[in-house]
C-alpha atoms as a PDB file:
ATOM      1  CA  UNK A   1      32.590 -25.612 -27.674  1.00  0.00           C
ATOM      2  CA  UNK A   2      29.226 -26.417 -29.121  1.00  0.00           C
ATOM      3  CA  UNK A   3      28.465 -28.155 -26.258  1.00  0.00           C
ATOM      4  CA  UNK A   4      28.833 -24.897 -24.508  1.00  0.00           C
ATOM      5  CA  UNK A   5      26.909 -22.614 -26.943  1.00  0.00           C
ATOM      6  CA  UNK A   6      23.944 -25.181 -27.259  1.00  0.00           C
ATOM      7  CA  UNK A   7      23.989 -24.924 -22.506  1.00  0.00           C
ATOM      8  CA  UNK A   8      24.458 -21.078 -23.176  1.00  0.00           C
ATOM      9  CA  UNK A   9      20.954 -20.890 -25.723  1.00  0.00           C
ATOM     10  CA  UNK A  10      19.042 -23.232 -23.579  1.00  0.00           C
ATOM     11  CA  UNK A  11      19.318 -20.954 -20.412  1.00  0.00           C
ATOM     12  CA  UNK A  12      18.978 -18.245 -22.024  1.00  0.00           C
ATOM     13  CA  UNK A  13      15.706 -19.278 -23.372  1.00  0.00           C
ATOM     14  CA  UNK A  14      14.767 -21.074 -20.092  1.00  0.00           C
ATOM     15  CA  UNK A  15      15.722 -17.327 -18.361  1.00  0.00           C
ATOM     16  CA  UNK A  16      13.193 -15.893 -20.666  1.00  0.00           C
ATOM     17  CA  UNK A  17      10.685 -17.453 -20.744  1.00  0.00           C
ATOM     18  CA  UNK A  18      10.681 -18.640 -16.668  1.00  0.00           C
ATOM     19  CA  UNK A  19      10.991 -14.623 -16.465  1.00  0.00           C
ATOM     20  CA  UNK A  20       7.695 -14.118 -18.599  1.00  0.00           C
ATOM     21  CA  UNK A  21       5.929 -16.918 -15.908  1.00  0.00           C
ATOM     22  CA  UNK A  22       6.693 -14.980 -12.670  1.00  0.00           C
ATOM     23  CA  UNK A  23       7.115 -12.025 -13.757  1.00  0.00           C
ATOM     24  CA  UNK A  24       3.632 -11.754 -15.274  1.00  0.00           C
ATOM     25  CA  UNK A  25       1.612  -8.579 -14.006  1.00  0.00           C
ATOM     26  CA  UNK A  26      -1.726  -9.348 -11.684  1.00  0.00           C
ATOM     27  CA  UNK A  27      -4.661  -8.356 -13.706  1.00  0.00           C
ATOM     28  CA  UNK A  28      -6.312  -4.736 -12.087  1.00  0.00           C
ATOM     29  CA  UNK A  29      -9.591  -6.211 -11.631  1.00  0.00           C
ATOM     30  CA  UNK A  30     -11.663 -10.197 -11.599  1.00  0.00           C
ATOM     31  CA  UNK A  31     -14.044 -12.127 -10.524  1.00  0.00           C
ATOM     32  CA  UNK A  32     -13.403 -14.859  -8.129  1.00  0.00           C
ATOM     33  CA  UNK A  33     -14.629 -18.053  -6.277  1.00  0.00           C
ATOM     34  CA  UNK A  34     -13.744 -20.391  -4.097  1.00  0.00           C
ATOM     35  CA  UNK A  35     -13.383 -21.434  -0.560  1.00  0.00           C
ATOM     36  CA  UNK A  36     -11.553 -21.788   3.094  1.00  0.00           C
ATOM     37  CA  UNK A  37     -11.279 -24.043   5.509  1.00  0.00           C
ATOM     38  CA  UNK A  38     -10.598 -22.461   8.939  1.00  0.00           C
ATOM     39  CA  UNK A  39     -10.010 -23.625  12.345  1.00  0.00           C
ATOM     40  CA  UNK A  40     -10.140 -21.475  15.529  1.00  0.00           C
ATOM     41  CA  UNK A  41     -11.375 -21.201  19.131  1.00  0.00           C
ATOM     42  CA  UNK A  42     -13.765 -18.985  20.816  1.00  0.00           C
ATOM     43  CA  UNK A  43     -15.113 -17.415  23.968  1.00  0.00           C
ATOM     44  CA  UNK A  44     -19.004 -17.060  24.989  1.00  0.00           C
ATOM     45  CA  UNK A  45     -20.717 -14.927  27.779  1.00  0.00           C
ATOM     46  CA  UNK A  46     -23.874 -16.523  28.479  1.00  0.00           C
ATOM     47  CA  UNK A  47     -26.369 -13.570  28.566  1.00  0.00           C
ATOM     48  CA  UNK A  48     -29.078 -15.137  29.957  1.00  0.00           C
ATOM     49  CA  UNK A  49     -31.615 -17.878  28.943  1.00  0.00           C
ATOM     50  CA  UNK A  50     -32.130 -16.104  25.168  1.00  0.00           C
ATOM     51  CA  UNK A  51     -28.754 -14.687  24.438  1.00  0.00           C
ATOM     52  CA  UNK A  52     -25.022 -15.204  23.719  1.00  0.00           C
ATOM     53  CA  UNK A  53     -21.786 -12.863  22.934  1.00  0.00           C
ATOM     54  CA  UNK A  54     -19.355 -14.978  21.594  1.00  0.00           C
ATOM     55  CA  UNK A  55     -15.739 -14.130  19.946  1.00  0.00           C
ATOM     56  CA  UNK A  56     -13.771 -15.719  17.642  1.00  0.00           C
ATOM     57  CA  UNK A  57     -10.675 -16.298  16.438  1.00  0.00           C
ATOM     58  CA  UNK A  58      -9.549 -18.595  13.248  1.00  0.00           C
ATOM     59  CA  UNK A  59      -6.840 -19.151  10.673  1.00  0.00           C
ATOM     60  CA  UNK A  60      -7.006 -21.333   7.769  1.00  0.00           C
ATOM     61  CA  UNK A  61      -6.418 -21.552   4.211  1.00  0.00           C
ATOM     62  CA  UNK A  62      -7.712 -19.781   0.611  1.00  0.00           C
ATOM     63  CA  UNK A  63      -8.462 -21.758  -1.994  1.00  0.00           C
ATOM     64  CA  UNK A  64      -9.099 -20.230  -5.286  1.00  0.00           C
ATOM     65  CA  UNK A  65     -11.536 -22.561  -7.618  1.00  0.00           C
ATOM     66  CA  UNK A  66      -9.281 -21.963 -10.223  1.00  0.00           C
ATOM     67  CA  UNK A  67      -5.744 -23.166  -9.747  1.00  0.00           C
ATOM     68  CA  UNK A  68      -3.595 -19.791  -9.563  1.00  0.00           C
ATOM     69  CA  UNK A  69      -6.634 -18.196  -9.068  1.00  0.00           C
ATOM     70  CA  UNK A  70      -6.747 -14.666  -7.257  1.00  0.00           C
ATOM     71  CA  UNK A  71      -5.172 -15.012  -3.853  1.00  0.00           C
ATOM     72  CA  UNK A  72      -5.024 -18.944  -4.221  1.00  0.00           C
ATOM     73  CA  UNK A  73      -3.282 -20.779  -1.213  1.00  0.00           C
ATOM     74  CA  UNK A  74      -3.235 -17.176   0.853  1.00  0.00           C
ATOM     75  CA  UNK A  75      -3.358 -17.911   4.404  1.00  0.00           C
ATOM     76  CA  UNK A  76      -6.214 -16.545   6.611  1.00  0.00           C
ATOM     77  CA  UNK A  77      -6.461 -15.090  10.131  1.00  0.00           C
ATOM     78  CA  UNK A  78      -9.322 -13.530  11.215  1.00  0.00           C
ATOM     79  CA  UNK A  79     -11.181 -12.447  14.282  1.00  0.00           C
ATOM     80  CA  UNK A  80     -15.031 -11.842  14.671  1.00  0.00           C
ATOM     81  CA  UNK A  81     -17.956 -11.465  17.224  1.00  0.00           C
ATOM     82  CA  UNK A  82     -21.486 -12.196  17.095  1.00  0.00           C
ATOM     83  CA  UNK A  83     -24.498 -11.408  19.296  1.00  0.00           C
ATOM     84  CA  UNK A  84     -27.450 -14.470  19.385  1.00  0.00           C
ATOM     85  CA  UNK A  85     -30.890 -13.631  20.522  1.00  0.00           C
ATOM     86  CA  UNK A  86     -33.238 -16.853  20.904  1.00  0.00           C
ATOM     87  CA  UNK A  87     -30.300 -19.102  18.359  1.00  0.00           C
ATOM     88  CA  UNK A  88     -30.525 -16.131  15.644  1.00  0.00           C
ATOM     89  CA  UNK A  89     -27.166 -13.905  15.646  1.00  0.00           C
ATOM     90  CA  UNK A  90     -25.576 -11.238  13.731  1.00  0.00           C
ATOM     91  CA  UNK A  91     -21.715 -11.054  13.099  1.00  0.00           C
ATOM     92  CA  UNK A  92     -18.599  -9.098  12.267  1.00  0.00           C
ATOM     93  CA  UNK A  93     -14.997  -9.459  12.153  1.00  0.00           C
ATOM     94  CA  UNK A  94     -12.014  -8.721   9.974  1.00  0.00           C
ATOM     95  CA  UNK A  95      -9.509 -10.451   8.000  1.00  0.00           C
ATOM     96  CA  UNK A  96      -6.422 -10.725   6.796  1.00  0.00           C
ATOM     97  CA  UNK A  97      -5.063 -13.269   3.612  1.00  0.00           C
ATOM     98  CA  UNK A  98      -1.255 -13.210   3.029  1.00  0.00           C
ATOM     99  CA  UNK A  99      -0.046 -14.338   0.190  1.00  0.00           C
ATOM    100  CA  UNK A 100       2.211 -17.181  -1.032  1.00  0.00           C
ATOM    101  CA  UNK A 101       4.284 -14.086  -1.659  1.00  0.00           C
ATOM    102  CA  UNK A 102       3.493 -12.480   1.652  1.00  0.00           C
ATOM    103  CA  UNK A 103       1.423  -9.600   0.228  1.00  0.00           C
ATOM    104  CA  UNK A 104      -1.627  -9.016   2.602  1.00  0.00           C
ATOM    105  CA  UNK A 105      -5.073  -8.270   1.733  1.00  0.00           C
ATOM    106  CA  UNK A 106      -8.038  -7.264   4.127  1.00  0.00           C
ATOM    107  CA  UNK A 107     -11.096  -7.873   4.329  1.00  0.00           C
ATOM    108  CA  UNK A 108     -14.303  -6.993   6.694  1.00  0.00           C
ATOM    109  CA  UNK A 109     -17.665  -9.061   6.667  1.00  0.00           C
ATOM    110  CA  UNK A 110     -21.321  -9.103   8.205  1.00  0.00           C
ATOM    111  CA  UNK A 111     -23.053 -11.631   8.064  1.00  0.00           C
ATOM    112  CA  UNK A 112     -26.020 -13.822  10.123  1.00  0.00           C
ATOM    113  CA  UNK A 113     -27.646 -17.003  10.799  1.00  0.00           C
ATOM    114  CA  UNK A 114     -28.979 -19.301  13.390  1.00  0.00           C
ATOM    115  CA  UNK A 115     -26.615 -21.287  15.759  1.00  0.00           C
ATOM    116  CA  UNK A 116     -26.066 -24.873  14.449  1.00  0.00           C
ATOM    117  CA  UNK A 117     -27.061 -23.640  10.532  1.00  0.00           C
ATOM    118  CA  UNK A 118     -25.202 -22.054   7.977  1.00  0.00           C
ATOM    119  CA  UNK A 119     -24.401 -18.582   8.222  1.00  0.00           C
ATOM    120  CA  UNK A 120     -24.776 -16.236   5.171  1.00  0.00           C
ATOM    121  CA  UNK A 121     -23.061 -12.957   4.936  1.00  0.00           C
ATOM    122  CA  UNK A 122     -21.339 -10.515   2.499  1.00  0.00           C
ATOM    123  CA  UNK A 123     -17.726  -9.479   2.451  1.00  0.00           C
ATOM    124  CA  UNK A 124     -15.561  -6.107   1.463  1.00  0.00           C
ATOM    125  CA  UNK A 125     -12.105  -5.761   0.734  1.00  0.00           C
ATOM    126  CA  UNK A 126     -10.920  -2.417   2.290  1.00  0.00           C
ATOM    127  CA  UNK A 127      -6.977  -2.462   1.582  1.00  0.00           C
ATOM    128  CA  UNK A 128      -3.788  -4.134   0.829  1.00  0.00           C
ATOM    129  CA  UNK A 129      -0.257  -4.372   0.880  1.00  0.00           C
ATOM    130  CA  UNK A 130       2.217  -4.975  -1.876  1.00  0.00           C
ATOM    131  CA  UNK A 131       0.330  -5.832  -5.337  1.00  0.00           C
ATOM    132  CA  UNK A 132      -3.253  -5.630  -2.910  1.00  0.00           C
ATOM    133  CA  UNK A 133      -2.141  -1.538  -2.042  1.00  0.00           C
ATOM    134  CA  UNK A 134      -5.129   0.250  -3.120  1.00  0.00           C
ATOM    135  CA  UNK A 135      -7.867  -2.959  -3.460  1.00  0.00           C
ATOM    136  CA  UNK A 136     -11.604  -2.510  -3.383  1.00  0.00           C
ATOM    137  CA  UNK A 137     -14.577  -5.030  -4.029  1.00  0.00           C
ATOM    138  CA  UNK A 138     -16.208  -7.955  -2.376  1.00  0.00           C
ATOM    139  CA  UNK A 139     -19.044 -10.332  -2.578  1.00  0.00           C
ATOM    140  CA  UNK A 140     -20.840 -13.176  -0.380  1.00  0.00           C
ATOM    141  CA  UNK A 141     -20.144 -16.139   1.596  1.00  0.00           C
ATOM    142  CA  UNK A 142     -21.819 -18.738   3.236  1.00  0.00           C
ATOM    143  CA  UNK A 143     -20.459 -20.681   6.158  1.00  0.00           C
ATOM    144  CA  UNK A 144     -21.087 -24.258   7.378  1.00  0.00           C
ATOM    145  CA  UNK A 145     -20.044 -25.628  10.760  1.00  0.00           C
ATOM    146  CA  UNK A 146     -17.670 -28.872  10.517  1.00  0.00           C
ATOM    147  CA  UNK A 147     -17.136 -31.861  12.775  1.00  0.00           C
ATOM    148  CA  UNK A 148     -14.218 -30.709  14.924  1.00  0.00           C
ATOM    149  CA  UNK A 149     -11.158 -33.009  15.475  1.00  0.00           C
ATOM    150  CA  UNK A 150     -10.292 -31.228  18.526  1.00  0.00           C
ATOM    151  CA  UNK A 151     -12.179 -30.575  21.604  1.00  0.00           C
ATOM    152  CA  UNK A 152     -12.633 -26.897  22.337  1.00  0.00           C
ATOM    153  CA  UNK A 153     -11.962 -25.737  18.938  1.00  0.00           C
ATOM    154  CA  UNK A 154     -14.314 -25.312  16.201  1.00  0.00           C
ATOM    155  CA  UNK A 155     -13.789 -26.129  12.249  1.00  0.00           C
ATOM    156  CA  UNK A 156     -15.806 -24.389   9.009  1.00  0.00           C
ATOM    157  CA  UNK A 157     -15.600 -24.056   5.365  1.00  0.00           C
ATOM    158  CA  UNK A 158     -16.803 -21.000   4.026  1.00  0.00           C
ATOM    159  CA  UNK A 159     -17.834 -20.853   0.219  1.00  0.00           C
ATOM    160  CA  UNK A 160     -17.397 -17.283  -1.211  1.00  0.00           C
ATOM    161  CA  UNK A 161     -18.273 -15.538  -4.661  1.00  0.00           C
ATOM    162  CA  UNK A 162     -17.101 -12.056  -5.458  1.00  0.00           C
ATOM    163  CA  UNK A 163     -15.404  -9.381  -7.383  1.00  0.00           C
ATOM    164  CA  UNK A 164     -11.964  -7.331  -6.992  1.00  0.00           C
ATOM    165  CA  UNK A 165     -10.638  -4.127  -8.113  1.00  0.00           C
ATOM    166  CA  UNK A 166      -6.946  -2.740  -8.179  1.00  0.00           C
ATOM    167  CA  UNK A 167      -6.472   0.928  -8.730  1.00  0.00           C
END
Protein backbone atom coordinates (compact mmCIF):
# COMPACT_ATOMS: atom_id res chain seq x y z
CA UNK A 1 0.00 0.00 0.00
CA UNK A 2 2.68 2.57 0.53
CA UNK A 3 4.35 1.32 -2.20
CA UNK A 4 1.36 2.35 -4.16
CA UNK A 5 0.75 5.85 -2.65
CA UNK A 6 4.57 6.78 -2.87
CA UNK A 7 4.03 5.47 -7.42
CA UNK A 8 0.66 7.47 -7.12
CA UNK A 9 2.67 11.04 -5.70
CA UNK A 10 5.54 10.56 -7.99
CA UNK A 11 3.32 10.68 -11.20
CA UNK A 12 1.40 12.95 -10.10
CA UNK A 13 4.20 15.29 -9.60
CA UNK A 14 6.00 14.02 -12.77
CA UNK A 15 2.28 14.88 -14.61
CA UNK A 16 2.70 18.32 -13.30
CA UNK A 17 5.42 19.40 -13.74
CA UNK A 18 6.13 17.52 -17.47
CA UNK A 19 2.65 19.48 -18.07
CA UNK A 20 4.26 22.94 -17.02
CA UNK A 21 7.39 21.92 -19.74
CA UNK A 22 5.16 21.46 -22.84
CA UNK A 23 2.57 23.12 -22.05
CA UNK A 24 4.44 26.41 -21.62
CA UNK A 25 2.92 29.37 -23.78
CA UNK A 26 5.31 30.82 -26.83
CA UNK A 27 6.30 34.24 -25.85
CA UNK A 28 4.18 37.07 -28.29
CA UNK A 29 7.24 38.63 -29.47
CA UNK A 30 11.68 37.97 -29.60
CA UNK A 31 14.55 38.40 -31.05
CA UNK A 32 16.27 35.65 -32.82
CA UNK A 33 19.46 34.25 -34.54
CA UNK A 34 20.73 31.60 -36.08
CA UNK A 35 21.14 29.68 -39.22
CA UNK A 36 20.15 26.97 -42.14
CA UNK A 37 21.69 24.77 -44.09
CA UNK A 38 19.78 24.11 -47.36
CA UNK A 39 20.18 21.99 -50.30
CA UNK A 40 18.29 22.34 -53.63
CA UNK A 41 18.54 22.37 -57.44
CA UNK A 42 17.99 24.96 -59.98
CA UNK A 43 17.28 25.94 -63.55
CA UNK A 44 19.15 28.83 -65.66
CA UNK A 45 18.20 30.52 -69.05
CA UNK A 46 21.27 31.84 -70.41
CA UNK A 47 20.28 35.40 -71.55
CA UNK A 48 23.02 36.19 -73.45
CA UNK A 49 26.78 36.91 -72.86
CA UNK A 50 25.86 39.43 -69.63
CA UNK A 51 22.82 37.84 -68.16
CA UNK A 52 21.15 34.89 -66.36
CA UNK A 53 17.44 33.95 -64.99
CA UNK A 54 17.86 31.29 -62.78
CA UNK A 55 15.21 29.47 -60.30
CA UNK A 56 15.53 27.75 -57.36
CA UNK A 57 14.31 25.40 -55.27
CA UNK A 58 15.74 24.19 -51.64
CA UNK A 59 14.81 22.56 -48.36
CA UNK A 60 16.88 22.33 -45.38
CA UNK A 61 16.95 22.81 -41.80
CA UNK A 62 16.47 25.89 -38.95
CA UNK A 63 18.69 26.13 -36.44
CA UNK A 64 18.01 28.47 -33.67
CA UNK A 65 21.46 29.73 -31.85
CA UNK A 66 19.85 29.11 -28.81
CA UNK A 67 18.78 25.56 -28.12
CA UNK A 68 14.78 25.75 -28.10
CA UNK A 69 15.18 28.84 -29.62
CA UNK A 70 12.24 30.37 -31.81
CA UNK A 71 11.41 27.95 -34.56
CA UNK A 72 14.56 25.73 -33.69
CA UNK A 73 14.87 22.45 -35.85
CA UNK A 74 11.77 23.83 -38.24
CA UNK A 75 12.21 22.45 -41.56
CA UNK A 76 12.59 24.76 -44.63
CA UNK A 77 11.31 24.71 -48.23
CA UNK A 78 11.60 27.47 -50.26
CA UNK A 79 11.58 28.60 -53.83
CA UNK A 80 13.27 31.79 -55.35
CA UNK A 81 14.47 33.49 -58.65
CA UNK A 82 17.09 35.84 -59.43
CA UNK A 83 18.03 37.95 -62.47
CA UNK A 84 22.22 38.47 -63.01
CA UNK A 85 23.43 41.26 -65.16
CA UNK A 86 27.38 41.14 -65.79
CA UNK A 87 27.70 38.37 -62.26
CA UNK A 88 25.58 41.03 -60.10
CA UNK A 89 21.83 39.69 -59.43
CA UNK A 90 18.87 40.54 -57.49
CA UNK A 91 16.55 37.85 -55.83
CA UNK A 92 13.22 36.80 -54.40
CA UNK A 93 11.46 33.86 -53.24
CA UNK A 94 9.29 32.62 -50.41
CA UNK A 95 9.40 30.31 -47.62
CA UNK A 96 7.93 28.14 -45.58
CA UNK A 97 9.44 26.61 -41.85
CA UNK A 98 7.25 23.88 -40.24
CA UNK A 99 7.66 23.17 -37.06
CA UNK A 100 8.78 20.19 -34.91
CA UNK A 101 5.10 20.52 -34.11
CA UNK A 102 4.03 21.05 -37.68
CA UNK A 103 2.95 24.69 -37.26
CA UNK A 104 4.06 26.66 -40.45
CA UNK A 105 5.48 29.99 -40.68
CA UNK A 106 6.20 32.13 -43.91
CA UNK A 107 8.43 34.08 -44.89
CA UNK A 108 9.40 36.34 -48.14
CA UNK A 109 13.01 37.78 -48.81
CA UNK A 110 15.04 40.11 -51.29
CA UNK A 111 18.11 40.07 -51.34
CA UNK A 112 21.46 40.50 -53.87
CA UNK A 113 24.95 39.77 -54.58
CA UNK A 114 27.43 38.73 -57.14
CA UNK A 115 27.55 35.08 -58.49
CA UNK A 116 30.25 33.03 -56.65
CA UNK A 117 30.06 35.66 -53.35
CA UNK A 118 27.87 35.88 -50.59
CA UNK A 119 24.55 37.15 -51.02
CA UNK A 120 23.04 39.67 -48.51
CA UNK A 121 19.40 40.26 -48.20
CA UNK A 122 16.57 41.04 -45.69
CA UNK A 123 13.66 38.85 -44.76
CA UNK A 124 9.73 39.37 -43.62
CA UNK A 125 7.51 37.12 -42.00
CA UNK A 126 4.00 37.63 -43.56
CA UNK A 127 1.83 34.77 -41.77
CA UNK A 128 1.42 31.60 -39.96
CA UNK A 129 -0.41 28.73 -38.99
CA UNK A 130 -1.15 27.31 -35.59
CA UNK A 131 0.85 29.31 -32.72
CA UNK A 132 2.58 31.46 -36.07
CA UNK A 133 -1.46 32.65 -37.08
CA UNK A 134 -1.14 36.28 -37.11
CA UNK A 135 3.07 36.69 -37.16
CA UNK A 136 4.83 39.80 -38.34
CA UNK A 137 8.64 40.86 -38.25
CA UNK A 138 11.86 39.98 -39.93
CA UNK A 139 15.43 40.89 -40.24
CA UNK A 140 18.65 40.02 -42.49
CA UNK A 141 20.54 37.22 -43.82
CA UNK A 142 23.52 36.56 -45.53
CA UNK A 143 24.15 33.55 -47.70
CA UNK A 144 27.35 31.65 -48.60
CA UNK A 145 27.66 29.07 -51.36
CA UNK A 146 28.97 25.48 -50.07
CA UNK A 147 30.96 22.72 -51.70
CA UNK A 148 28.21 20.47 -53.07
CA UNK A 149 28.31 16.65 -52.46
CA UNK A 150 26.16 16.08 -55.34
CA UNK A 151 26.51 16.98 -58.87
CA UNK A 152 23.71 19.18 -60.15
CA UNK A 153 22.60 20.33 -56.86
CA UNK A 154 23.77 23.20 -54.97
CA UNK A 155 24.39 23.52 -50.96
CA UNK A 156 24.33 27.02 -48.65
CA UNK A 157 24.18 28.14 -45.17
CA UNK A 158 22.45 31.19 -44.60
CA UNK A 159 23.17 33.20 -41.28
CA UNK A 160 20.09 35.30 -40.23
CA UNK A 161 19.38 37.99 -37.41
CA UNK A 162 15.92 39.28 -36.74
CA UNK A 163 12.88 40.06 -34.76
CA UNK A 164 9.21 38.44 -34.42
CA UNK A 165 5.91 39.56 -33.37
CA UNK A 166 2.66 37.51 -32.44
CA UNK A 167 -0.57 39.37 -32.22
Amino acid sequence: MKKALIMLILTLFLLATVGNVFGEELAKEGLESGRNYATGTSKAIPMGEERIQLNYEGSGIYISDTEGGFLHNASIHFLGAFHAVKGAFEESGGMVLTAPNGDKAFVTYKGSGNLGKDAKGTYTYVGGTGKYTGITGGGEFTRSNLQSASKGVWAAITLFKGNWKLP
